[in-house]
Protein backbone atom coordinates (compact mmCIF):
# COMPACT_ATOMS: atom_id res chain seq x y z
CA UNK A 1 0.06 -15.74 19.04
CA UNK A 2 -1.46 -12.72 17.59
CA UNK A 3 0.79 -9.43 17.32
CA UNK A 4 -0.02 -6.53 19.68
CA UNK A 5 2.15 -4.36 17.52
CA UNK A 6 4.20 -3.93 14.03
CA UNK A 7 7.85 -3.88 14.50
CA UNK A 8 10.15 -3.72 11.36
CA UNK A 9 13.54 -3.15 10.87
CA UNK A 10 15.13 -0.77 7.84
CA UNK A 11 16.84 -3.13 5.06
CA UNK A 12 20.17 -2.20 3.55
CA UNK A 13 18.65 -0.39 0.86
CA UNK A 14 16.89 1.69 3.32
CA UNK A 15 13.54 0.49 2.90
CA UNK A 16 11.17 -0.52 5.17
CA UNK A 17 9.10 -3.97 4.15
CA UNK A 18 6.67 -6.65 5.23
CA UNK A 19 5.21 -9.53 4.37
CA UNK A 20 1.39 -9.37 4.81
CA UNK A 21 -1.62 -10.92 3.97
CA UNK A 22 -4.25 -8.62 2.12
CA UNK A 23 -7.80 -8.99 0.71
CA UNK A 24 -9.32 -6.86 -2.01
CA UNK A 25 -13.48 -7.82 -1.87
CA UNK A 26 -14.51 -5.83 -4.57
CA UNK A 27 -12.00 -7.78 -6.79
CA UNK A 28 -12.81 -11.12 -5.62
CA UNK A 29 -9.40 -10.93 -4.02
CA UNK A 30 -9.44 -12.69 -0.68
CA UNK A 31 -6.38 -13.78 1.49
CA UNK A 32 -3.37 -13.32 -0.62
CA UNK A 33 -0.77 -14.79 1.41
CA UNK A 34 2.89 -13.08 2.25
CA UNK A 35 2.98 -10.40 -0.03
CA UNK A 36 6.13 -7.98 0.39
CA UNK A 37 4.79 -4.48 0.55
CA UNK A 38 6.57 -1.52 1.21
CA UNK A 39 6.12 1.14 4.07
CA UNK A 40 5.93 4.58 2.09
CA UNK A 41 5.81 7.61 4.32
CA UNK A 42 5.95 9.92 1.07
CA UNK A 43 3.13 8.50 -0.32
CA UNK A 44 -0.69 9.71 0.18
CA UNK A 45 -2.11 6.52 -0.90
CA UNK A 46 -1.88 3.26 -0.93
CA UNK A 47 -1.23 1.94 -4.14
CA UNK A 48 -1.67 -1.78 -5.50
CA UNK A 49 -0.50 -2.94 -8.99
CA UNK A 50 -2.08 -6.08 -9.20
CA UNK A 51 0.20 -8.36 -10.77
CA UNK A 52 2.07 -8.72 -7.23
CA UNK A 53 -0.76 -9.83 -5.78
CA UNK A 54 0.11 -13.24 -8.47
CA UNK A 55 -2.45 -11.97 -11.49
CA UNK A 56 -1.31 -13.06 -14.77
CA UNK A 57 -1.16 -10.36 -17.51
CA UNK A 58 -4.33 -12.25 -19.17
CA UNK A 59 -6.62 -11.33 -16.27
CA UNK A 60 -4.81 -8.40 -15.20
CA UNK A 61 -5.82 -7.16 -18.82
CA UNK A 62 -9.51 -8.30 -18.49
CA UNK A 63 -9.85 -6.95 -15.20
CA UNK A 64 -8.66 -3.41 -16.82
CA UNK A 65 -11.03 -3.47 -19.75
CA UNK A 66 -14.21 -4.67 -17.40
CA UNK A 67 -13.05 -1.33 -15.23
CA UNK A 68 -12.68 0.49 -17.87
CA UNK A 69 -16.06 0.01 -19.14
CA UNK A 70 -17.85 0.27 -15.77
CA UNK A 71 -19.05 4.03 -15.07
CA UNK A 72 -19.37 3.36 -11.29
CA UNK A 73 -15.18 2.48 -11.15
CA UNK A 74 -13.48 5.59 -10.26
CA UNK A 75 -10.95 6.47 -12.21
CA UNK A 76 -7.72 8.22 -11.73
CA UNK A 77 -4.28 9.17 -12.97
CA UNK A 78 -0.99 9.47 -11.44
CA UNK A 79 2.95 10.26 -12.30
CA UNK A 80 5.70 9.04 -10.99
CA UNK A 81 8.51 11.24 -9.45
CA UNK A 82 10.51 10.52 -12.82
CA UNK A 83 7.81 11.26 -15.86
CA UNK A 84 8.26 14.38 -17.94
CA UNK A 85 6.13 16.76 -18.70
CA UNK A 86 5.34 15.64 -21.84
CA UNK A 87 4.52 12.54 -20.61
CA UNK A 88 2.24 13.82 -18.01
CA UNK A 89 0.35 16.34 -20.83
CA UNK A 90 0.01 13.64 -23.06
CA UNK A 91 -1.32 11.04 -20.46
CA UNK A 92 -3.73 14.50 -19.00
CA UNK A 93 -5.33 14.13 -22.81
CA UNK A 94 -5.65 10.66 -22.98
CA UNK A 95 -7.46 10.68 -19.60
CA UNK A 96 -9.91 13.61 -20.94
CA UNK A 97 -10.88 12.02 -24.03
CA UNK A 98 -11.27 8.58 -21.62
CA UNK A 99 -9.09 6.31 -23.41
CA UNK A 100 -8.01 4.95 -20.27
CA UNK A 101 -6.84 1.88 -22.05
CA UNK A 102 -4.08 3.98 -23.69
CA UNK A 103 -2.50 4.70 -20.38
CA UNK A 104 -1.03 3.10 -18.12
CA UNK A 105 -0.75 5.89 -15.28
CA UNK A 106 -4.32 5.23 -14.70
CA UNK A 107 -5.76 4.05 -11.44
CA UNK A 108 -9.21 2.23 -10.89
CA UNK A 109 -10.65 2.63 -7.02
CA UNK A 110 -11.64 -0.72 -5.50
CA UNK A 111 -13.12 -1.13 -2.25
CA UNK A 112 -12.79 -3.24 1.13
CA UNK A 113 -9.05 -3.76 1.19
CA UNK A 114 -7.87 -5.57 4.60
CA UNK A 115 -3.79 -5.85 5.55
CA UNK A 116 -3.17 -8.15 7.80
CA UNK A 117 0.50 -7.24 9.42
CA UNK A 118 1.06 -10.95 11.01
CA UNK A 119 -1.79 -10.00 13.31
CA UNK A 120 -2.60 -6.31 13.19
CA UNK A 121 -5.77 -5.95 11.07
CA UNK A 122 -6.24 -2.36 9.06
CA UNK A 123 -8.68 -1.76 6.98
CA UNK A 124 -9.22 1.00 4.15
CA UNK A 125 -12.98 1.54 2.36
CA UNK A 126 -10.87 2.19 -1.13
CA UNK A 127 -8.12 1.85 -2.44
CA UNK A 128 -5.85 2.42 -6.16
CA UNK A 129 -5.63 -0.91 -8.07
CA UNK A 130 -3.08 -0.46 -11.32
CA UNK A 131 -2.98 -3.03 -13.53
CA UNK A 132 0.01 -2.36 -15.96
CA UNK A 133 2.07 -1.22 -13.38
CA UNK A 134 4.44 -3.60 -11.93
CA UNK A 135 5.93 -1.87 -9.23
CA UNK A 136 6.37 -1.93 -5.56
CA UNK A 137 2.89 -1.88 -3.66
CA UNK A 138 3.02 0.97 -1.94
CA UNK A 139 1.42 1.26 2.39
CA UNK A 140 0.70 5.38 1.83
CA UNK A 141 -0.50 7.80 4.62
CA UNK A 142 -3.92 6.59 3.88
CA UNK A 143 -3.00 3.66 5.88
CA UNK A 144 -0.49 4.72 8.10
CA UNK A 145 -2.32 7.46 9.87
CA UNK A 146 -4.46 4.85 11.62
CA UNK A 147 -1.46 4.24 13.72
CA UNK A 148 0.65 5.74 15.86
CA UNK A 149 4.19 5.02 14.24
CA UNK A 150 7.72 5.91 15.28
CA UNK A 151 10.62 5.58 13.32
CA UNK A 152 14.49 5.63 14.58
CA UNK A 153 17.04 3.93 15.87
CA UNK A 154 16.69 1.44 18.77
CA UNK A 155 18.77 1.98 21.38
CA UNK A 156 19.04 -1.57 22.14
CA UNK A 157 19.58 -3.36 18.75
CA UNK A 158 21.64 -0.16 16.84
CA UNK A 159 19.39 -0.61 13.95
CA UNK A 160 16.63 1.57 12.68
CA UNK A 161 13.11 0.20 13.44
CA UNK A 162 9.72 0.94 12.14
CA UNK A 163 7.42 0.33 15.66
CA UNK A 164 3.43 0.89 15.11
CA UNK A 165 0.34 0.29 16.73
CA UNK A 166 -3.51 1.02 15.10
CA UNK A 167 -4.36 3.95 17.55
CA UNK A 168 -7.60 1.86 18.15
CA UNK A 169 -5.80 -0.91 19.94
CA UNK A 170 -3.11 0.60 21.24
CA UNK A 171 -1.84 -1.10 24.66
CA UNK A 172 1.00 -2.42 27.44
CA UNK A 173 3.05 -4.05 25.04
CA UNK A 174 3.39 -1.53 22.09
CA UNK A 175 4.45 0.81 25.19
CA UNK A 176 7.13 -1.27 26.50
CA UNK A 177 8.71 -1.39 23.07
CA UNK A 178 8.32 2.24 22.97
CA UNK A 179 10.18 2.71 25.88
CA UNK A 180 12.68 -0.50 25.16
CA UNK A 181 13.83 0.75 21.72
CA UNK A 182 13.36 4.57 22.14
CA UNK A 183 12.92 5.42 25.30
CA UNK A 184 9.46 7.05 25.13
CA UNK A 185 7.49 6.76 27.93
């Protein structure tokens, strides 16, 4: 049966995660299977390094160098909450003088993603690919805000829940659970 809503409880390291299923068309991606991902209110965008998604470091590399070399591939960078200043400066240059091969803060912009939350389709036009990065991928606000989404504990299981619904499908069900865990009516 097909979910009417996402519901997701907080792990002990106070993350919240999922297993989905996501496509990437402009990669050639298509139905990666059960993929953790994790929800990431503090983040803008959606971010994938690819490797999770099961590319070696062979293609992950040839995939780079092909983006590298294609004008139309957007390119951007971005830091981490931990990289100094000198990093960031240095990577800044690098990014100028387009030796994007250099760096490994650099983002390509792919298009068509789909995440399928064990029924509950969303859809994004672009999104960041990274391949050197080998990190968590990253749900962002890009994401996100095409659902209504409460977080907090439930009243009934004492745990804290992440309970969404795409605003474009909202309905009965995703209301009840409202109501159920936090008492929203």
């Amino acid at each position: 049966m097909k979910n009417k809503f996402i519901l997701l409880e907080m792990n002990r390291q106070n993350e919240i995660r999922a297993d989905v299923n996501m496509t990437i068309k402009s990669l050639g991606i298509t139905k990666v299977e059960k993929i953790s991902v994790k929800i990431d209110t503090g983040c803008p965008y959606t971010s994938i390094p690819v490797r999770k998604l099961g590319i070696s470091n062979d293609r992950a590399l040839r995939m780079k160098l092909s983006d590298c070399a294609d004008p139309e591939i957007k390119k951007e960078i971005s830091f981490g909450v931990n990289d100094t200043r000198e990093k960031v400066e240095s990577d800044k240059e690098k990014f100028r003088n387009r030796k994007y091969m250099e760096l490994q803060s650099v983002t390509f912009q792919h298009n068509d993603l789909e995440i399928d939350f064990d029924g509950i389709t969303l859809k994004k036009d672009s999104v960041k690919i990274s391949y050197d990065r080998t990190g968590n991928i990253l749900i962002g606000m890009d994401i996100l805000s095409q659902m209504d989404i409460h977080i907090g504990n439930s009243r009934t299981l004492g745990k804290t829940l992440f309970l969404a619904c795409p605003y474009d499908s909202m309905n009965a069900d995703y209301l009840g659970a409202l109501n159920e865990h936090f008492d929203l009516q």
